[in-house]
N, C-alpha and C. Protein backbone atom coordinates (compact mmCIF):
# COMPACT_ATOMS: atom_id res chain seq x y z
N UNK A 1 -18.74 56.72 -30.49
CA UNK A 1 -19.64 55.90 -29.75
C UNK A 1 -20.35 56.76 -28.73
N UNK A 2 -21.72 56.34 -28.21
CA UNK A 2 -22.68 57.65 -27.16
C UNK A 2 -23.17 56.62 -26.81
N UNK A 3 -23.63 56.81 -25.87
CA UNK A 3 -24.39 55.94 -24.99
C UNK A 3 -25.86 57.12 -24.01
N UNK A 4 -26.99 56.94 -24.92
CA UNK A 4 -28.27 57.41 -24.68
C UNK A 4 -29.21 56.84 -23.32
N UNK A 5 -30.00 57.25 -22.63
CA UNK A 5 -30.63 56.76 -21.88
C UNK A 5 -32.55 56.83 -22.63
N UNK A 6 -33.17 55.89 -22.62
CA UNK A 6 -34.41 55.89 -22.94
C UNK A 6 -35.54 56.00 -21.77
N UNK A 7 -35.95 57.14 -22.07
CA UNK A 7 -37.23 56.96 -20.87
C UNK A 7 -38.20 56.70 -20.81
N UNK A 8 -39.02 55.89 -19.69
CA UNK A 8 -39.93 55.08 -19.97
C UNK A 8 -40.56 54.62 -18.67
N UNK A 9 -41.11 53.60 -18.38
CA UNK A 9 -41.46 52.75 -16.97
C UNK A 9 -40.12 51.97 -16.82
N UNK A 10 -39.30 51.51 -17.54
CA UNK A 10 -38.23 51.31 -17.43
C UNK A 10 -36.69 51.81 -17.60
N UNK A 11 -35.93 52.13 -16.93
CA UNK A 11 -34.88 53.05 -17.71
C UNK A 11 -33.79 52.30 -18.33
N UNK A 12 -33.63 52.30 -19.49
CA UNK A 12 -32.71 51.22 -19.93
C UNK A 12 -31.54 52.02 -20.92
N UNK A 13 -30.39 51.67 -20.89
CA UNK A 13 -29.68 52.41 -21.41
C UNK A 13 -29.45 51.81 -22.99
N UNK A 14 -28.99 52.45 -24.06
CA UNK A 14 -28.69 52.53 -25.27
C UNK A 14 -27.30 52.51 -25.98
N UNK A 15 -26.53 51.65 -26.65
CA UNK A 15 -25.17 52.23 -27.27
C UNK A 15 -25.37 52.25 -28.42
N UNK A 16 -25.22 53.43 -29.20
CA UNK A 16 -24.79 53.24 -30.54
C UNK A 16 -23.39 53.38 -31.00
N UNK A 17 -23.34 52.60 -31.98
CA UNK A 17 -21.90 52.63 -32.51
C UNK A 17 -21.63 52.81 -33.41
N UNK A 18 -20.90 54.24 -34.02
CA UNK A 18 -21.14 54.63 -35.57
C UNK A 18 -19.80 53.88 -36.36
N UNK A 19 -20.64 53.09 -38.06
CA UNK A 19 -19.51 52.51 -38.39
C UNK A 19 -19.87 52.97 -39.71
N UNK A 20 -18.28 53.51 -39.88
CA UNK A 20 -18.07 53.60 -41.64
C UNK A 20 -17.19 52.78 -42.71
N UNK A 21 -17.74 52.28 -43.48
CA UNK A 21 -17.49 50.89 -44.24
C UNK A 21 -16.75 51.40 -45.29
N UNK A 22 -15.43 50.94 -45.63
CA UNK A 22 -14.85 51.23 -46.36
C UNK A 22 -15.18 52.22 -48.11
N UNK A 23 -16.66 51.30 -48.03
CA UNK A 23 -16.82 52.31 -49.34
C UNK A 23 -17.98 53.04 -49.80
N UNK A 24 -17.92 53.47 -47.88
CA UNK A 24 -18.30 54.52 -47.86
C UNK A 24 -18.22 55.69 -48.64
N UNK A 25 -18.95 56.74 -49.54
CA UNK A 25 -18.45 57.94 -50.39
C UNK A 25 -18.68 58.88 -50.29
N UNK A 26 -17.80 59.93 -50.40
CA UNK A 26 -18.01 61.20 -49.62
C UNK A 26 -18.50 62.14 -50.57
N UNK A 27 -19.08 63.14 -50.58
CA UNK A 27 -19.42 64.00 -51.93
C UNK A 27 -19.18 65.20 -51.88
N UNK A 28 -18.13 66.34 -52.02
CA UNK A 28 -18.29 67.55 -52.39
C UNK A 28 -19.51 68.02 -52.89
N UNK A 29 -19.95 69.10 -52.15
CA UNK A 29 -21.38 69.81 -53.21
C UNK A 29 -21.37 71.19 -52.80
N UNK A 30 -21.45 72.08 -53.93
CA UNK A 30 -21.84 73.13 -53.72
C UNK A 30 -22.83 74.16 -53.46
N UNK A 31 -24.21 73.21 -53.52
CA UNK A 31 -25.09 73.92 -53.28
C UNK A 31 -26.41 72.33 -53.20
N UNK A 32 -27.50 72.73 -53.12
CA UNK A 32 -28.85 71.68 -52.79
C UNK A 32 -29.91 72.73 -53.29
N UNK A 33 -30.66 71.44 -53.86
CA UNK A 33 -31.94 71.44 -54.41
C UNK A 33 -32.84 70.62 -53.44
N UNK A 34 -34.41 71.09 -53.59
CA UNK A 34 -34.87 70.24 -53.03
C UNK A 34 -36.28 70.27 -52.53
N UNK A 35 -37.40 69.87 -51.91
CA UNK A 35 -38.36 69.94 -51.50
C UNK A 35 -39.23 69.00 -50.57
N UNK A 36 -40.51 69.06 -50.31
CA UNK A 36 -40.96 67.79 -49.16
C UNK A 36 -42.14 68.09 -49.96
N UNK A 37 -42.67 66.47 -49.15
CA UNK A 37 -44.42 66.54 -49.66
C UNK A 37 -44.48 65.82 -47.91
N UNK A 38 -46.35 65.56 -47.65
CA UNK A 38 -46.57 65.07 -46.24
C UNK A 38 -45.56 64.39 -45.49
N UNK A 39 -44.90 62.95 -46.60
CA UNK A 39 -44.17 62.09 -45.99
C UNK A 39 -42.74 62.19 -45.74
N UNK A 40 -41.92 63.67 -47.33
CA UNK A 40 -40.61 63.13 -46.21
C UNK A 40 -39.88 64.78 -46.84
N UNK A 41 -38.99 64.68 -46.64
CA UNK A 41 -38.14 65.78 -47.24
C UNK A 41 -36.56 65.42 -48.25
N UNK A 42 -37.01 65.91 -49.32
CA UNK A 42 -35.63 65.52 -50.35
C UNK A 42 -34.59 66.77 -50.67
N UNK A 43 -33.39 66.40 -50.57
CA UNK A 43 -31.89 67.28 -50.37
C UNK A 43 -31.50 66.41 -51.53
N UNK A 44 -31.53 67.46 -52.92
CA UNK A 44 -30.30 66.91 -53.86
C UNK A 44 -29.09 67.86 -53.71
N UNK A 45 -28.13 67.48 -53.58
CA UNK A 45 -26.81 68.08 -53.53
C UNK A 45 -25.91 68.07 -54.89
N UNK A 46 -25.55 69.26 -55.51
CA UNK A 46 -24.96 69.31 -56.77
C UNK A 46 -24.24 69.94 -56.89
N UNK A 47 -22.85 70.11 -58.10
CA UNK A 47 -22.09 70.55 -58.31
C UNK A 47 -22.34 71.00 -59.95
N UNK A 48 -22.02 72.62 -59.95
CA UNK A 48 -22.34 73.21 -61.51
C UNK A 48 -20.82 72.77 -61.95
N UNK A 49 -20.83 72.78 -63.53
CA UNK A 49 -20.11 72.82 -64.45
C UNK A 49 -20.12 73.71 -65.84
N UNK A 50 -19.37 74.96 -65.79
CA UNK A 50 -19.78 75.24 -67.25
C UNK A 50 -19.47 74.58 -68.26
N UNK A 51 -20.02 75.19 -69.78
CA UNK A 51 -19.44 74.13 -70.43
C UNK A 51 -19.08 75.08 -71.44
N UNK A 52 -18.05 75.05 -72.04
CA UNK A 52 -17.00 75.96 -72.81
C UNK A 52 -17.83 76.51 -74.08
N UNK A 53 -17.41 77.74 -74.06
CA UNK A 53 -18.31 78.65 -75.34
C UNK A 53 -19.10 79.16 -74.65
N UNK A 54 -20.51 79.31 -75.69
CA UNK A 54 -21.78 79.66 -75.56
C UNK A 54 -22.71 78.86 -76.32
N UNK A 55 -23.99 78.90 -75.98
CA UNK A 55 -24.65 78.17 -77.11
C UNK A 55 -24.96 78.84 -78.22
N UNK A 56 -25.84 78.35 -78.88
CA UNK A 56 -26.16 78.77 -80.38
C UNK A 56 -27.11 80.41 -80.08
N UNK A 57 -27.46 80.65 -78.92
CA UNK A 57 -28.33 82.17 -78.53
C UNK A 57 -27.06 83.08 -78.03
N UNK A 58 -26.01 82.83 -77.68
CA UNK A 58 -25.15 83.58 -76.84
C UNK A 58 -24.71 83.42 -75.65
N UNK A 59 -26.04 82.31 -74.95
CA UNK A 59 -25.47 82.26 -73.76
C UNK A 59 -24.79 81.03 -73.21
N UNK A 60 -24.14 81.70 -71.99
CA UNK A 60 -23.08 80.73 -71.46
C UNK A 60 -24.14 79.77 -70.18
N UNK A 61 -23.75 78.50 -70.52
CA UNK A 61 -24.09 77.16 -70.03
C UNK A 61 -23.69 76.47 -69.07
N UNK A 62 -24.78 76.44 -67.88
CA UNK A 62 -23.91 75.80 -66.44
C UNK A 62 -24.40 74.38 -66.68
N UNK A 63 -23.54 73.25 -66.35
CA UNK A 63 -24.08 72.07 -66.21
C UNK A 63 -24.81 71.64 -64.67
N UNK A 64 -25.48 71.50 -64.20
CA UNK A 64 -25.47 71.18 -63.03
C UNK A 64 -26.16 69.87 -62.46
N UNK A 65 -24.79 69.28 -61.95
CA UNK A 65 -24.80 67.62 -62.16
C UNK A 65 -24.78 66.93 -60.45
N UNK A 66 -26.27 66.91 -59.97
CA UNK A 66 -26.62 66.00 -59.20
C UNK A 66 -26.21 64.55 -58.76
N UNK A 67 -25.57 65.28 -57.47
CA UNK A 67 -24.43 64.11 -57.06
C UNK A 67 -24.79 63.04 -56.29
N UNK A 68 -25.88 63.50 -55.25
CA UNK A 68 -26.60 62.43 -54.53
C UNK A 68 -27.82 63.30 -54.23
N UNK A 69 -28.95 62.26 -53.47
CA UNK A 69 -30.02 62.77 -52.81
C UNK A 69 -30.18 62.34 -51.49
N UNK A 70 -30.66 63.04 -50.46
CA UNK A 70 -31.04 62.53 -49.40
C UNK A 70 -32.59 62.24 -49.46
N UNK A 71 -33.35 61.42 -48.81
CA UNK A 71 -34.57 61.23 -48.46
C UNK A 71 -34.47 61.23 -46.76
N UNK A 72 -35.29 62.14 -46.04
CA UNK A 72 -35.30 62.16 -44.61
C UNK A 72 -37.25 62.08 -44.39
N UNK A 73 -36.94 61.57 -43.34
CA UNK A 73 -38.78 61.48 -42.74
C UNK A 73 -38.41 63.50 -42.21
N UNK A 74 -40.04 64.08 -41.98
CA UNK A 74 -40.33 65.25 -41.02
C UNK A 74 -39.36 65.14 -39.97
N UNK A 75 -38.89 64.02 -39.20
CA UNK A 75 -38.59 64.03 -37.79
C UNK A 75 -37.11 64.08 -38.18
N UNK A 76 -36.80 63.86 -38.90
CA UNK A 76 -35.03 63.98 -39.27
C UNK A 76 -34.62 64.55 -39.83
N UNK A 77 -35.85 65.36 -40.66
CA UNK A 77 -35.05 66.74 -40.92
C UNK A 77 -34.96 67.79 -40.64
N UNK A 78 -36.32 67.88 -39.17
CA UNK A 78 -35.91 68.72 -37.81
C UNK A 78 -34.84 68.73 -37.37
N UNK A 79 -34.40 67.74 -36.58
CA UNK A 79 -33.41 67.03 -36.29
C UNK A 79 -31.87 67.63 -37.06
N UNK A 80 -31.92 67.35 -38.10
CA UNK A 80 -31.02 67.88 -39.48
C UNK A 80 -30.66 69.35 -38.47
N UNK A 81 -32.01 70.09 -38.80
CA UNK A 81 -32.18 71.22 -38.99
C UNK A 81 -31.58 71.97 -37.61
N UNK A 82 -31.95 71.65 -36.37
CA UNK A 82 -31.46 71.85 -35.38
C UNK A 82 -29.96 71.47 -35.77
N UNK A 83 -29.06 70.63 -35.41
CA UNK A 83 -28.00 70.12 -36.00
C UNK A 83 -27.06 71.43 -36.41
N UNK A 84 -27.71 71.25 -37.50
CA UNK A 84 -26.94 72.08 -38.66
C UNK A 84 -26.84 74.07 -38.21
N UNK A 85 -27.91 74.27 -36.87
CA UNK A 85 -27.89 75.73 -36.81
C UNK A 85 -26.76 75.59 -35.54
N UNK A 86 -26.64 74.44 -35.00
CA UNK A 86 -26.02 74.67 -33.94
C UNK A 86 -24.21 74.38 -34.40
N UNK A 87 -24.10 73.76 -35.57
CA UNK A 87 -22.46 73.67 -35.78
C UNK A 87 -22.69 75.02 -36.66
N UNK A 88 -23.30 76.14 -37.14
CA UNK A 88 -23.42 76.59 -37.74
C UNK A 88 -22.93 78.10 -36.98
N UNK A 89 -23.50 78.20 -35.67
CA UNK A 89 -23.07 79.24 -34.78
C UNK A 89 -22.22 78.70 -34.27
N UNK A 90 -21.74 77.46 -33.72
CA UNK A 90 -20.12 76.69 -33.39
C UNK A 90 -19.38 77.55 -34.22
N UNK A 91 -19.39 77.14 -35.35
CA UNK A 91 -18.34 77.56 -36.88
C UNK A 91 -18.21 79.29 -36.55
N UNK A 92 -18.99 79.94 -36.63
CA UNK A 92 -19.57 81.65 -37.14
C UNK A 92 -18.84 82.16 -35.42
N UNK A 93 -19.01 81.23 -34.13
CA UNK A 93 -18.22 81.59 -32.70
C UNK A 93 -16.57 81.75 -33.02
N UNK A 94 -16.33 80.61 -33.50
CA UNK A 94 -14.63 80.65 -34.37
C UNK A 94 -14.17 80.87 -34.77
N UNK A 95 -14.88 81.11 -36.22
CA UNK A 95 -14.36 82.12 -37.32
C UNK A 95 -14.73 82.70 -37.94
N UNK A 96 -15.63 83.27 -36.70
CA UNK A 96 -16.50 84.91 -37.68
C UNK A 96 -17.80 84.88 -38.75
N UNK A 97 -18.57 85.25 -39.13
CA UNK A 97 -19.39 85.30 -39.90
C UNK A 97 -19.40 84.49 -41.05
N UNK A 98 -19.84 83.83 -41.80
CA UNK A 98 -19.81 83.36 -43.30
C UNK A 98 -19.98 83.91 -43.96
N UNK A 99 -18.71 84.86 -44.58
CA UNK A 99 -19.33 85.69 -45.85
C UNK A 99 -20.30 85.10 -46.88
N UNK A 100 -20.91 86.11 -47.50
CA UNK A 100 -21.72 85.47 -48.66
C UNK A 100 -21.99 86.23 -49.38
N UNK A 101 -21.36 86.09 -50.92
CA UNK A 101 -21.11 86.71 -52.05
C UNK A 101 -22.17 87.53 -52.03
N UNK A 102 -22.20 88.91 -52.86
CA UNK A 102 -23.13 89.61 -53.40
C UNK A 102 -23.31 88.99 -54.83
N UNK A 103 -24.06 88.64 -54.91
CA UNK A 103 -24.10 87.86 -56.51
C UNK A 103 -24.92 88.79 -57.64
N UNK A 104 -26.11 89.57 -57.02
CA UNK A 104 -26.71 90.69 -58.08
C UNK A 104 -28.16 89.59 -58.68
N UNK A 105 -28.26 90.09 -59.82
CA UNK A 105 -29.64 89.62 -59.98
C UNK A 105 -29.34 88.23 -61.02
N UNK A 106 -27.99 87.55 -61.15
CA UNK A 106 -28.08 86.15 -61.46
C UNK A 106 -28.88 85.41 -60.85
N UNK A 107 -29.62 84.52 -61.57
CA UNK A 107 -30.26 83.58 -61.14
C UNK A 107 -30.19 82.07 -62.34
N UNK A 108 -29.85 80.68 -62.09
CA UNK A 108 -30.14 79.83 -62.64
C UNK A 108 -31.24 79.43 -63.36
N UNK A 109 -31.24 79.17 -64.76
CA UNK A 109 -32.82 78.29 -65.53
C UNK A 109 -32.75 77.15 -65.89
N UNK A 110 -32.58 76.48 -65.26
CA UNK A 110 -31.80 74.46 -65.01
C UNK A 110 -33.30 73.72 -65.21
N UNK A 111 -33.72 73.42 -66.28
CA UNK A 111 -34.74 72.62 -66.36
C UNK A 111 -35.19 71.71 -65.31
N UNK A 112 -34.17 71.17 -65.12
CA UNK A 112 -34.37 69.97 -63.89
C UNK A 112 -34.59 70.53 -62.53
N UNK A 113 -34.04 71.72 -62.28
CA UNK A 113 -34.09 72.28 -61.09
C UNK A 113 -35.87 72.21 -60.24
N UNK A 114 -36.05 71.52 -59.40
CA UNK A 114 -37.11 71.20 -58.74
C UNK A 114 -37.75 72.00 -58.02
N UNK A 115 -37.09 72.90 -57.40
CA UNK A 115 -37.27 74.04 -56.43
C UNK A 115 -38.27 74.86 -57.39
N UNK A 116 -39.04 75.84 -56.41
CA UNK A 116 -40.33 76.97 -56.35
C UNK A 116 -39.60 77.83 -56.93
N UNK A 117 -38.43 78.17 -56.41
CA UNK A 117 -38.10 79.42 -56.99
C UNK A 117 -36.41 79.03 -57.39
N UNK A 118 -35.36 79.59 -58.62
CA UNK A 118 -34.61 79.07 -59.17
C UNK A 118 -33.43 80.08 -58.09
N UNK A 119 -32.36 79.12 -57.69
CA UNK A 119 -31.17 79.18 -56.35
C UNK A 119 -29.97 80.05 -57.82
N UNK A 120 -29.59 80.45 -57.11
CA UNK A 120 -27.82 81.50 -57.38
C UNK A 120 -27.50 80.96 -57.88
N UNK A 121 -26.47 80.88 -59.19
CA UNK A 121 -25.36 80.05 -59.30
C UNK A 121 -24.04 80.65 -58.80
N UNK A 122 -23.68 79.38 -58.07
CA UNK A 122 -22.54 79.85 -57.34
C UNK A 122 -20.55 78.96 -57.60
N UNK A 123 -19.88 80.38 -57.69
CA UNK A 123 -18.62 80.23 -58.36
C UNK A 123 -18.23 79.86 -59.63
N UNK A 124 -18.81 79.99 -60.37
CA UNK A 124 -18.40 80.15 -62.28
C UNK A 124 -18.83 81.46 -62.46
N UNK A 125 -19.66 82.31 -61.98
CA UNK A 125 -19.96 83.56 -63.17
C UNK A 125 -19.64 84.54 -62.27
């Protein structure tokens, strides 16, 4: 619970009260897709899966299966964005740097993949 002050010609105070409803669902994800146009900004969050063998060319097959999406306006995913750098140096003050794999010149070719340019695959290969 926080309690905000609004400023104005009047000063009036604010409570919000955060509530999570039983079925509520939480999502593991390992990585996000995603992009904006004028009106908002979209975060798909997904988890790869290989899938056993190879195909009929030789190669080996990531599934990568889109778990949820966010839709945020410009102003919330500033917001987000600030947020996320500040638990981000919280985290990195505590326990050190976030390693991050050398991965080499893998790169994903996920048809669906929405993004400009195609993201790492990360932890199967």
């Amino acid at each position: 619970m926080s309690t905000d002050n609004i400023a104005g010609k009047h000063q009036k105070k604010l409570r919000v009260e955060f509530y999570k409803p039983e079925d509520c669902r939480q999502v593991y994800s390992i990585g996000a897709v995603g992009g904006h146009s004028p009106y908002d900004f979209r975060i798909g969050f997904y988890n790869d899966n290989p899938k056993p063998g190879m195909d009929e060319d030789g190669v080996q097959v990531i599934q990568r299966r889109l778990e949820t999406e966010v839709i945020l306006s410009p102003l919330a995913a500033l917001e987000l964005s600030k947020w996320l750098n500040h638990h981000l140096k919280e985290y990195e003050a505590m326990f050190g740097p976030i390693p991050r794999p050398n991965r080499g010149e893998i790169k994903s070719e996920s048809p669906t993949d929405n993004s400009r340019e195609n993201s790492e695959i990360q932890g199967y290969i």
